[in-house]
C-alpha atoms as a PDB file:
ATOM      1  CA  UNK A   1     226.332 140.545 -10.941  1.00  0.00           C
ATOM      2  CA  UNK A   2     223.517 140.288  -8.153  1.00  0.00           C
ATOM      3  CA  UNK A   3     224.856 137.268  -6.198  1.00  0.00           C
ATOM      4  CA  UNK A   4     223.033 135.008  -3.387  1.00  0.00           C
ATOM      5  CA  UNK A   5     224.801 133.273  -0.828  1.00  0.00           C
ATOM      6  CA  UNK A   6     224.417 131.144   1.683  1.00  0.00           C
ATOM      7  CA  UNK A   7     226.477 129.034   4.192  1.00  0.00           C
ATOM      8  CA  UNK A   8     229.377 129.494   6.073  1.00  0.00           C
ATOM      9  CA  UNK A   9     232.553 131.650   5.016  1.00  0.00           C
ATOM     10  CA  UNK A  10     234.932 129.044   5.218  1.00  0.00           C
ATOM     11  CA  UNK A  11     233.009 125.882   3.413  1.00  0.00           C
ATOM     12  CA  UNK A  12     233.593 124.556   0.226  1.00  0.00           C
ATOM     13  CA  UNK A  13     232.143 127.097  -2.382  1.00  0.00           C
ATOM     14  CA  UNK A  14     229.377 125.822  -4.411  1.00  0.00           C
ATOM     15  CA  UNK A  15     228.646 127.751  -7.730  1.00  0.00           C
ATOM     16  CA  UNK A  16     225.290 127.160  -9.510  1.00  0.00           C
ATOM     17  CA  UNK A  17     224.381 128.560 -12.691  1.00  0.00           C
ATOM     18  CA  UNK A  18     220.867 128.974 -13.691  1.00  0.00           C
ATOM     19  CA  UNK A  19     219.636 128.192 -17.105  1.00  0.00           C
ATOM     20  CA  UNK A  20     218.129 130.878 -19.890  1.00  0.00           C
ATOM     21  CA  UNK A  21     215.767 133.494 -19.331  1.00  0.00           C
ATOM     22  CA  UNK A  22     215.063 132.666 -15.244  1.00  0.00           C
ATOM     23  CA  UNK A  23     217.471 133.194 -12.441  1.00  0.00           C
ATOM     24  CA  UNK A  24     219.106 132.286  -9.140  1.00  0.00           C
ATOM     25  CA  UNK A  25     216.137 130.796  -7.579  1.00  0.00           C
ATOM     26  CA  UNK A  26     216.028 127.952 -10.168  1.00  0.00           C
ATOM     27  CA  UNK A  27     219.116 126.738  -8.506  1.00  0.00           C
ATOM     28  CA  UNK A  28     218.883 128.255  -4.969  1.00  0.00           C
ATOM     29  CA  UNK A  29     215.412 126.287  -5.080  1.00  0.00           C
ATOM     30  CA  UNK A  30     216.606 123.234  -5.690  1.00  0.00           C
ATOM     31  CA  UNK A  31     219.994 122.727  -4.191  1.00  0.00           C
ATOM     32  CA  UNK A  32     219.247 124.641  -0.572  1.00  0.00           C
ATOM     33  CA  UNK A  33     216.862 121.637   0.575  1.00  0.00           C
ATOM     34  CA  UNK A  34     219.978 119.819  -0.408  1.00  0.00           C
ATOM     35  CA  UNK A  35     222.498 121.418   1.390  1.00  0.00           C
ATOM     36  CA  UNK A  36     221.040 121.852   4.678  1.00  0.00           C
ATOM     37  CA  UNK A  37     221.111 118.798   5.236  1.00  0.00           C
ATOM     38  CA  UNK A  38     224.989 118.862   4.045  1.00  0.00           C
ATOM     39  CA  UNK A  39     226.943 121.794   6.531  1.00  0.00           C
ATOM     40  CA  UNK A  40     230.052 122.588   5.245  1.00  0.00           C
ATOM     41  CA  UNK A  41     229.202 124.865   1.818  1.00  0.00           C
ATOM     42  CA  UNK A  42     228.962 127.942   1.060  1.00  0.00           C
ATOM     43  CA  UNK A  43     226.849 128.466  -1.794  1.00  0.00           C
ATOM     44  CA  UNK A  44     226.862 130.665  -4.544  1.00  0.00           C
ATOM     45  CA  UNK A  45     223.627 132.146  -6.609  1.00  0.00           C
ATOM     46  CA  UNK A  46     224.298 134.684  -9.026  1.00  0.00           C
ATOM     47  CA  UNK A  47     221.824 136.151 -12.095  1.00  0.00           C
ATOM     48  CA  UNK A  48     223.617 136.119 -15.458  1.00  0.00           C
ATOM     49  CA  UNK A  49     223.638 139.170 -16.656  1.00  0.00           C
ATOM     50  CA  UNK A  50     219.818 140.534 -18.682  1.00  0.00           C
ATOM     51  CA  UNK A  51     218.255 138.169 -16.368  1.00  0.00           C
ATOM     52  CA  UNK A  52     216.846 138.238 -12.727  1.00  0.00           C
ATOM     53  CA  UNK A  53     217.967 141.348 -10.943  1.00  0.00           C
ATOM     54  CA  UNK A  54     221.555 141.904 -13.020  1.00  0.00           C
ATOM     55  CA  UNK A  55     221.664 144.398 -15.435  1.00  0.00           C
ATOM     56  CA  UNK A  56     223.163 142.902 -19.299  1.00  0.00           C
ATOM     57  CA  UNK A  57     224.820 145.995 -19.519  1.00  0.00           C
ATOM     58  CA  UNK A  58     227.007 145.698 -23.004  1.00  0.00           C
ATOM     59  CA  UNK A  59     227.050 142.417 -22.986  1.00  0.00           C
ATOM     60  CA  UNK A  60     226.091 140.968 -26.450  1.00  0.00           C
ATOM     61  CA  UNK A  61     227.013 137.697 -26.753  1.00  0.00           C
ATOM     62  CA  UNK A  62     227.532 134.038 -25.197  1.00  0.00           C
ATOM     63  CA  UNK A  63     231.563 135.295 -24.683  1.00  0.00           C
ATOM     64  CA  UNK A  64     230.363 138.409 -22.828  1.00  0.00           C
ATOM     65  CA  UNK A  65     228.764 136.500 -20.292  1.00  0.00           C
ATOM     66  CA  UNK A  66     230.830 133.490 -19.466  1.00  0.00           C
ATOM     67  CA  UNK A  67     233.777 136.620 -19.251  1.00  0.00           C
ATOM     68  CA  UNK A  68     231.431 137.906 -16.432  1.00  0.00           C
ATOM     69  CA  UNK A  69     230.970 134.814 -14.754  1.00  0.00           C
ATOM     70  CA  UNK A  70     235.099 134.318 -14.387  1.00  0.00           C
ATOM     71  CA  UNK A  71     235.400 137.544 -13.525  1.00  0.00           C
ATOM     72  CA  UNK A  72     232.754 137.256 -10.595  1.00  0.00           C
ATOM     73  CA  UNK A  73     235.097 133.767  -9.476  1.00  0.00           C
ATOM     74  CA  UNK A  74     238.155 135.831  -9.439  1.00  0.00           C
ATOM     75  CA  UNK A  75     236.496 138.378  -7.169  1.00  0.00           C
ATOM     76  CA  UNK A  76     234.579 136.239  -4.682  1.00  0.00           C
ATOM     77  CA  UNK A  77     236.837 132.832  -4.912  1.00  0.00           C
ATOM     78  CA  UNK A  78     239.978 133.948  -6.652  1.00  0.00           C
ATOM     79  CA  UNK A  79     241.920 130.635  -6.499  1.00  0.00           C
ATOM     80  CA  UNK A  80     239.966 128.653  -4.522  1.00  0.00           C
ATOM     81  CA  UNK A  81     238.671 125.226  -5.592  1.00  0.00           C
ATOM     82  CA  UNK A  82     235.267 125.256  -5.601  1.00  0.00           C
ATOM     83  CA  UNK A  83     232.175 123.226  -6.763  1.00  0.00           C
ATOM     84  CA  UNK A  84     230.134 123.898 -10.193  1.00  0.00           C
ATOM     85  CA  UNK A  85     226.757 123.472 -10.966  1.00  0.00           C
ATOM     86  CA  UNK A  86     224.603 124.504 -13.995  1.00  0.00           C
ATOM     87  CA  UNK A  87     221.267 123.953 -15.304  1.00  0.00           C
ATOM     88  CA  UNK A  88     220.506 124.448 -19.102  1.00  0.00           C
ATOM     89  CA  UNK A  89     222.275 126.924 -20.771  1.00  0.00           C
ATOM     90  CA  UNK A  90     224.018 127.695 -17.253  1.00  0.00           C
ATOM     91  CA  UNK A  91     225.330 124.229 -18.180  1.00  0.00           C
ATOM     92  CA  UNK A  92     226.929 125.478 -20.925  1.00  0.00           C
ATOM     93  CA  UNK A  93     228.656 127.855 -19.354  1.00  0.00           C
ATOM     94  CA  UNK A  94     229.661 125.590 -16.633  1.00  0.00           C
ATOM     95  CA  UNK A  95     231.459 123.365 -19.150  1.00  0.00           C
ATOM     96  CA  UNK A  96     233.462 126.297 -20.605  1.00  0.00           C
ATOM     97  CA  UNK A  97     234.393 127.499 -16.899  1.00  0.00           C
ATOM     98  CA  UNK A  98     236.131 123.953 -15.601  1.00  0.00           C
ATOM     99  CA  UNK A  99     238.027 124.270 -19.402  1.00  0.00           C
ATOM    100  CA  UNK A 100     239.282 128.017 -17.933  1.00  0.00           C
ATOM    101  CA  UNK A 101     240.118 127.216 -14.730  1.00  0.00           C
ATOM    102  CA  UNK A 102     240.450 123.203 -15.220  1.00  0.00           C
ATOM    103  CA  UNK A 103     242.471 122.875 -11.680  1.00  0.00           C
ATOM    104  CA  UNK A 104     240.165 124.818  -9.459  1.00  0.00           C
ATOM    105  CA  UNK A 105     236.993 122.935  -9.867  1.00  0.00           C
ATOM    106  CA  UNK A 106     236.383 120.607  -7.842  1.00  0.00           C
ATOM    107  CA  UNK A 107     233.500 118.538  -9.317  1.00  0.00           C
ATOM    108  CA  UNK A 108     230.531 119.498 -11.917  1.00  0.00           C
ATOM    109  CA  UNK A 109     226.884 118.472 -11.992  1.00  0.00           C
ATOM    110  CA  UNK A 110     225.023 119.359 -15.451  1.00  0.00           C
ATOM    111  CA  UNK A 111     221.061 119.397 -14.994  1.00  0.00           C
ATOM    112  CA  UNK A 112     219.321 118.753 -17.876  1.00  0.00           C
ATOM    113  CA  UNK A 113     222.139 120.468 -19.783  1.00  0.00           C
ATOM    114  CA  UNK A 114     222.450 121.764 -23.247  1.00  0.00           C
ATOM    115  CA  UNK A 115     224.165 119.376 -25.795  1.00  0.00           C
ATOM    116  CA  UNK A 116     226.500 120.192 -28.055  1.00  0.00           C
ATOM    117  CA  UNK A 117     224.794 122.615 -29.898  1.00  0.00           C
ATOM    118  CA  UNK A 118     222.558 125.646 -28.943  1.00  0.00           C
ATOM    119  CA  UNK A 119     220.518 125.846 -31.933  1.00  0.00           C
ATOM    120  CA  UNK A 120     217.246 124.462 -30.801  1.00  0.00           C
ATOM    121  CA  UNK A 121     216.575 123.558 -34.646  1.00  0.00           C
ATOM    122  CA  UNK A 122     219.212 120.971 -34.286  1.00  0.00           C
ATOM    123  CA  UNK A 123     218.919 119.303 -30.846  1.00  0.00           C
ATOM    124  CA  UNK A 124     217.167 115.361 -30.719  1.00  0.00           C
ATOM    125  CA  UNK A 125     214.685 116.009 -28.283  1.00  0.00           C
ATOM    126  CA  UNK A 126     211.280 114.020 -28.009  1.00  0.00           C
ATOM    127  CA  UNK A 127     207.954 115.869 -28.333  1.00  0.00           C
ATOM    128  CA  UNK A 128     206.354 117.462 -25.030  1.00  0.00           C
ATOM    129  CA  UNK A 129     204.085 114.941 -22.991  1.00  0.00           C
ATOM    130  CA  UNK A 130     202.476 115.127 -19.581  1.00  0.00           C
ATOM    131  CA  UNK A 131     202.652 111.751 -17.999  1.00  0.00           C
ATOM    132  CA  UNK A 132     200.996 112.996 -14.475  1.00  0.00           C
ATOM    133  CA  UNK A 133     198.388 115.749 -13.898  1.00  0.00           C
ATOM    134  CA  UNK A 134     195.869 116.693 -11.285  1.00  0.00           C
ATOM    135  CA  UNK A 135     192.375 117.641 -12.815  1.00  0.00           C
ATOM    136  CA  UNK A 136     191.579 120.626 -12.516  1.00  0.00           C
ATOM    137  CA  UNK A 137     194.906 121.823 -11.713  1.00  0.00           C
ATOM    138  CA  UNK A 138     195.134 124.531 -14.777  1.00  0.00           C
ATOM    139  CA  UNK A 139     191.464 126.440 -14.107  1.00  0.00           C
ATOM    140  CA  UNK A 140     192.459 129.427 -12.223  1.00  0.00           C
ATOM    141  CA  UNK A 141     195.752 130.262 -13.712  1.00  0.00           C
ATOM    142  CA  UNK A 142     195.931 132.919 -16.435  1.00  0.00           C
ATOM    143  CA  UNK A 143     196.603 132.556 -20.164  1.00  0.00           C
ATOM    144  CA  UNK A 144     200.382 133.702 -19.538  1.00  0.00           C
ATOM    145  CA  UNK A 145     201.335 131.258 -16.933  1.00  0.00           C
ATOM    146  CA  UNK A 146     199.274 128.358 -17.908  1.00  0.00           C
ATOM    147  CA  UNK A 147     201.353 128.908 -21.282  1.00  0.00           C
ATOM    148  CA  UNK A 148     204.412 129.095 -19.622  1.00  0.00           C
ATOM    149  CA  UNK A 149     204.033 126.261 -16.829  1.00  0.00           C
ATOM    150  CA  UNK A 150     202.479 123.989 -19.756  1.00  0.00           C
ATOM    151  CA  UNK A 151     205.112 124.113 -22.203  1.00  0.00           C
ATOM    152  CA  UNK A 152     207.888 121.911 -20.620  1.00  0.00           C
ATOM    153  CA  UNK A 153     205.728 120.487 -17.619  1.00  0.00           C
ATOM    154  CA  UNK A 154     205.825 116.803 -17.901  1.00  0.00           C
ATOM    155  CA  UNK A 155     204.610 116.629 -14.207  1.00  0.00           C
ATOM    156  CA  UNK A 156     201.374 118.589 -13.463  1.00  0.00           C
ATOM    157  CA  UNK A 157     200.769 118.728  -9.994  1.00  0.00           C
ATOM    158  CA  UNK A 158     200.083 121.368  -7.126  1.00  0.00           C
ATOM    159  CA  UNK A 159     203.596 120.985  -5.968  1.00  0.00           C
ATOM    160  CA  UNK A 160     205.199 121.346  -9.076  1.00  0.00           C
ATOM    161  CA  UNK A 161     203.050 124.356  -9.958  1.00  0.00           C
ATOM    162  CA  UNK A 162     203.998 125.111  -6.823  1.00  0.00           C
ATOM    163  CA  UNK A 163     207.551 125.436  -7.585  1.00  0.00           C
ATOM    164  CA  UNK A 164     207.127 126.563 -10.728  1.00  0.00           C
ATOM    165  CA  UNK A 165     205.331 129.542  -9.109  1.00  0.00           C
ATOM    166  CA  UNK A 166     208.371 130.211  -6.605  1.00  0.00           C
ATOM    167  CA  UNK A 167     211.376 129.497  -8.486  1.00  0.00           C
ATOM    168  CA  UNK A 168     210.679 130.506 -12.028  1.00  0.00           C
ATOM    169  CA  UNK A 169     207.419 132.805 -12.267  1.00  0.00           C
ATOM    170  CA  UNK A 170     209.543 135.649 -10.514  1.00  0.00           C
ATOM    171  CA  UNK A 171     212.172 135.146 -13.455  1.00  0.00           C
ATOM    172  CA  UNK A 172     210.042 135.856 -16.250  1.00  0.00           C
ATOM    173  CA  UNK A 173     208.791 139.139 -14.821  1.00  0.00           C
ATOM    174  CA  UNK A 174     212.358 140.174 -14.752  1.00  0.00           C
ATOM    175  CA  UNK A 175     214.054 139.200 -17.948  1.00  0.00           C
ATOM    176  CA  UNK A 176     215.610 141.954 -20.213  1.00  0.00           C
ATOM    177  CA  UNK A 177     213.925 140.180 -23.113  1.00  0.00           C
ATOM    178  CA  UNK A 178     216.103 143.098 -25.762  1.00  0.00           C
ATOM    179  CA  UNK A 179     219.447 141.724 -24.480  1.00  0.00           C
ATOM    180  CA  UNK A 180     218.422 138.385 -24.464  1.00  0.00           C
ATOM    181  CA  UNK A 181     217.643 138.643 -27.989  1.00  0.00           C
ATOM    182  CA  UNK A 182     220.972 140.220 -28.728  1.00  0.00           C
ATOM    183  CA  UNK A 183     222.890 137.589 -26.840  1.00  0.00           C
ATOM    184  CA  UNK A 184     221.239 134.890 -28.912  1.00  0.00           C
ATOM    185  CA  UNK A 185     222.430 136.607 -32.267  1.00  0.00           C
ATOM    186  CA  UNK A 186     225.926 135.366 -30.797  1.00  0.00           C
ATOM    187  CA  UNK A 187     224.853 132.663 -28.878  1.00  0.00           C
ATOM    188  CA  UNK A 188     227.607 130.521 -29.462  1.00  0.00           C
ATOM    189  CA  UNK A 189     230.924 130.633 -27.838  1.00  0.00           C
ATOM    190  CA  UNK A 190     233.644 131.325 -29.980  1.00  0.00           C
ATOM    191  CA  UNK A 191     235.829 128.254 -28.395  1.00  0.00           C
ATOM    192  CA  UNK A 192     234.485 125.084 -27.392  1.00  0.00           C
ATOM    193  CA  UNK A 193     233.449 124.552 -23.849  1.00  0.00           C
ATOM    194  CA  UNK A 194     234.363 121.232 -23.333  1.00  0.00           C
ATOM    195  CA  UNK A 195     238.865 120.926 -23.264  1.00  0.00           C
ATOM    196  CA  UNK A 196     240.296 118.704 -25.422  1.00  0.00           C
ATOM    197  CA  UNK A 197     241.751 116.969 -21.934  1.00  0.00           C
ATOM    198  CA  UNK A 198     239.262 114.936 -19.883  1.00  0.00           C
ATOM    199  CA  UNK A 199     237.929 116.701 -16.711  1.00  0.00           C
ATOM    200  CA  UNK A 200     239.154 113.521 -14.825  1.00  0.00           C
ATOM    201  CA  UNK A 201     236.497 114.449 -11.697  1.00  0.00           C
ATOM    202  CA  UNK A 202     233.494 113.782 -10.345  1.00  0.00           C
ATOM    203  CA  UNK A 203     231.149 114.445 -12.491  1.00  0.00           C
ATOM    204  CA  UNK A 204     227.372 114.647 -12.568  1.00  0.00           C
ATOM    205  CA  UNK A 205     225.128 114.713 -15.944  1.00  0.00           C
ATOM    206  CA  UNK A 206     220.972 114.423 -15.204  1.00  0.00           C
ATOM    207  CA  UNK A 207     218.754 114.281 -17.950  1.00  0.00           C
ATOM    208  CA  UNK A 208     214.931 113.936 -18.565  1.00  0.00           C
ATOM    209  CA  UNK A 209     213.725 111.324 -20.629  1.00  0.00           C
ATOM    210  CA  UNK A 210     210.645 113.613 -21.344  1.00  0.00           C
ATOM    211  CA  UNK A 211     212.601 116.795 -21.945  1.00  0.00           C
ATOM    212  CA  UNK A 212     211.631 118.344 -24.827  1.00  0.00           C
ATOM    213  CA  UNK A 213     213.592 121.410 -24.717  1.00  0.00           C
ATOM    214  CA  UNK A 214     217.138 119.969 -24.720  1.00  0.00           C
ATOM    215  CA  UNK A 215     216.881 116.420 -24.867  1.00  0.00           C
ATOM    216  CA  UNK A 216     218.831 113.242 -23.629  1.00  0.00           C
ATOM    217  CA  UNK A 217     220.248 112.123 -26.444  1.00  0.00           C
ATOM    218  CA  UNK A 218     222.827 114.640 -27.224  1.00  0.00           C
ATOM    219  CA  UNK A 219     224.249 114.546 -23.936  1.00  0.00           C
ATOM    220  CA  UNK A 220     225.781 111.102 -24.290  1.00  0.00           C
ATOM    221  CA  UNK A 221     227.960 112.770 -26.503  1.00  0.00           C
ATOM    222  CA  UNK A 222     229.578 114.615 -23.600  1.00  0.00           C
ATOM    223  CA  UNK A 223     230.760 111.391 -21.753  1.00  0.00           C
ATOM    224  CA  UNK A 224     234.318 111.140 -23.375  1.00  0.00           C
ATOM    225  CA  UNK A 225     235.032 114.687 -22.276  1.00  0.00           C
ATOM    226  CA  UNK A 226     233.969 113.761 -18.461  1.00  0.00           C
ATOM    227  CA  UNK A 227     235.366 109.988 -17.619  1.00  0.00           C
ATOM    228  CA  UNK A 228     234.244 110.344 -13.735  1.00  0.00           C
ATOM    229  CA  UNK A 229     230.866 110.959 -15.075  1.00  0.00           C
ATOM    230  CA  UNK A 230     227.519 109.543 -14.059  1.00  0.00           C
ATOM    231  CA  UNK A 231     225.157 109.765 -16.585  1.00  0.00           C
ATOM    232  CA  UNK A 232     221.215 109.213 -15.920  1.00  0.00           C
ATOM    233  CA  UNK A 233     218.283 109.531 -18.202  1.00  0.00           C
ATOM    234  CA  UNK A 234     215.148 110.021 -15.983  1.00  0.00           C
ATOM    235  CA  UNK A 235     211.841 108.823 -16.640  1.00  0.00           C
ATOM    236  CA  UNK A 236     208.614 111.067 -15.969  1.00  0.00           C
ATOM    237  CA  UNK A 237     211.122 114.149 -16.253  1.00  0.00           C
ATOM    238  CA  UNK A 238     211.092 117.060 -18.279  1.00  0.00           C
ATOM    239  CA  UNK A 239     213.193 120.474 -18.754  1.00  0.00           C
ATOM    240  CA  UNK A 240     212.300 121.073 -14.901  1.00  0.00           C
ATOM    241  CA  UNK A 241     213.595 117.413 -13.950  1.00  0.00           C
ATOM    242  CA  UNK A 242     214.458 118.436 -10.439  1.00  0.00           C
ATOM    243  CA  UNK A 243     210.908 119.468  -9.929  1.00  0.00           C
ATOM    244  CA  UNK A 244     209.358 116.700 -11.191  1.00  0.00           C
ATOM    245  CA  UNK A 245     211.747 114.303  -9.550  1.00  0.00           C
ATOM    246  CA  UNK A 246     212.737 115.635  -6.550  1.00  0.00           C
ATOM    247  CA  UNK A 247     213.658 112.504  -4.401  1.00  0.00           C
ATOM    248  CA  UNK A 248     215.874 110.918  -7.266  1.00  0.00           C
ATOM    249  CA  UNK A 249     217.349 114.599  -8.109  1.00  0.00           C
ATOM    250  CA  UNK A 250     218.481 114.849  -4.429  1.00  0.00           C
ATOM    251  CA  UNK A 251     219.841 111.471  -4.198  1.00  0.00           C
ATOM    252  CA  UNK A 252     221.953 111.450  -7.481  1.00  0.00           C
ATOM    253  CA  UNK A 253     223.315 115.019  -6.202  1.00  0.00           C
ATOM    254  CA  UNK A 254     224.024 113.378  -3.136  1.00  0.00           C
ATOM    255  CA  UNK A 255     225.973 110.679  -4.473  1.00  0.00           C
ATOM    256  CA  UNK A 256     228.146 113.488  -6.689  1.00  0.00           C
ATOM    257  CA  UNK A 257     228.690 115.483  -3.099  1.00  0.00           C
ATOM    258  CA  UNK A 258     229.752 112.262  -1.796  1.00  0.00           C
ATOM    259  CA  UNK A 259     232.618 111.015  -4.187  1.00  0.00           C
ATOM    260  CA  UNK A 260     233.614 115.152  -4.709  1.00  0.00           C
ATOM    261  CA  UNK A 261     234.056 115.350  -0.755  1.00  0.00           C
ATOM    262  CA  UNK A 262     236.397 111.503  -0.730  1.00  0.00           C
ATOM    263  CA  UNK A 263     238.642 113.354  -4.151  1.00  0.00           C
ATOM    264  CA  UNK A 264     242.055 114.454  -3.018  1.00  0.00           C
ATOM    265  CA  UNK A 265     242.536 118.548  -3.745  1.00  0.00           C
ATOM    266  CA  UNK A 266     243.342 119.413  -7.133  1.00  0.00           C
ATOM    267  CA  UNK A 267     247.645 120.444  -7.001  1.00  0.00           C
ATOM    268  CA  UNK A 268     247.575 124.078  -6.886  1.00  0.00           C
END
């Protein structure tokens, strides 16, 4: 797997899992304003496999690529505690890492995460809006991206086109759209990602109230699996919530770094 890092050796491993069809600069773009203001991690950016710059290989299914994320842990971490972060679908798979290796995470911050179910047919989501927009903003871009930036932007701005230009454009010119397609066919993991025991840490769960790709709504359902959760809805958010609510993203993130840093260590 093509993996980022940055930070020091020897701090606390942060591992951030994009969401479908983009890569590690989703995360990286988001969370490294974050933590240099925070010294003391060392973060973690891989691309799931078909997507940004790692090959899919054989991998055909949901299974197949949550194997290669625990395989990339056990090479780079092995049994060190670490932190876990996912966006999306990288959400999902974040869920059914802590139930693998339940002791080793540390703490686990879901950004606008999938529900309980994949099937887009059956998530509650609300119907795309766009609460904020510059005029003029959309002229010069081409049919492709103004399709692309338009279909989940709630907040349409120059710096969220910005962003949108930076950490997710790049993405979509690399997806392996034939193994993505595949992997959906068995989209699905085979066992439940959340454990039938509590993950009884600090826990983050972010949603947009505007987000009409995955919802709010579904995510409440989570909240008995995760009893050191904080769960936030947020208003004049989409899919891309921690573009279009930057200040609030980074606080709430904060907050979770905060209580996973005061946490004694997990028994090993």
């Amino acid at each position: 797997m093509h993996l980022v890092t940055h930070g020091a050796d020897g701090g606390t491993p942060v591992l951030a899992l994009h969401g479908w069809s983009v890569d590690h600069r989703l995360m990286s773009g988001c969370l490294e304003p974050l933590f240099t203001r925070r010294p003391g991690y060392r973060r973690l950016y891989p691309d799931l496999p078909g997507m940004g710059c790692t090959p899919a290989g054989d991998a055909a299914s949901s299974d197949d690529l949550l194997a290669a994320v625990l395989a990339l842990v056990d090479a780079i971490l092995g049994t060190t505690p670490f932190l876990l972060v996912g966006e999306s679908y990288g959400g999902y798979l974040s869920r059914a890492v802590v139930r693998a290796l339940p002791g080793q995470v540390l703490g686990l911050a879901l950004i606008c995460p999938v529900g309980q179910t994949l099937d887009r047919a059956a998530r509650i989501r609300p119907p795309h809006q766009v609460l904020r927009t510059t005029p003029g903003l959309l002229a010069g871009l081409d049919d492709a991206t103004r399709a692309d930036y338009t279909e989940l932007a709630v907040v349409q701005t120059p710096e969220t086109l910005r962003r949108f230009h930076d950490e997710i454009v790049p993405a979509l010119q690399l997806t392996d759209h034939e193994a993505i397609a595949r992997i959906e066919r068995r989209w699905h993991l085979t066992e439940d990602p959340d454990s039938p025991t509590p993950f009884d840490r600090p826990t983050l769960i972010l949603c947009g109230r505007q987000d009409s790709s995955v919802g709010y709504a579904d995510q409440f359902a989570l909240l008995p699996h995760y009893p050191r959760a904080t769960f936030a809805v947020l208003d004049v958010a989409g899919h891309n919530l921690q573009i279009e609510q930057p200040a609030l993203f980074e606080t709430l993130m904060n907050d979770w770094l905060d209580r996973c840093a005061t946490e004694p260590a997990p028994p090993r």
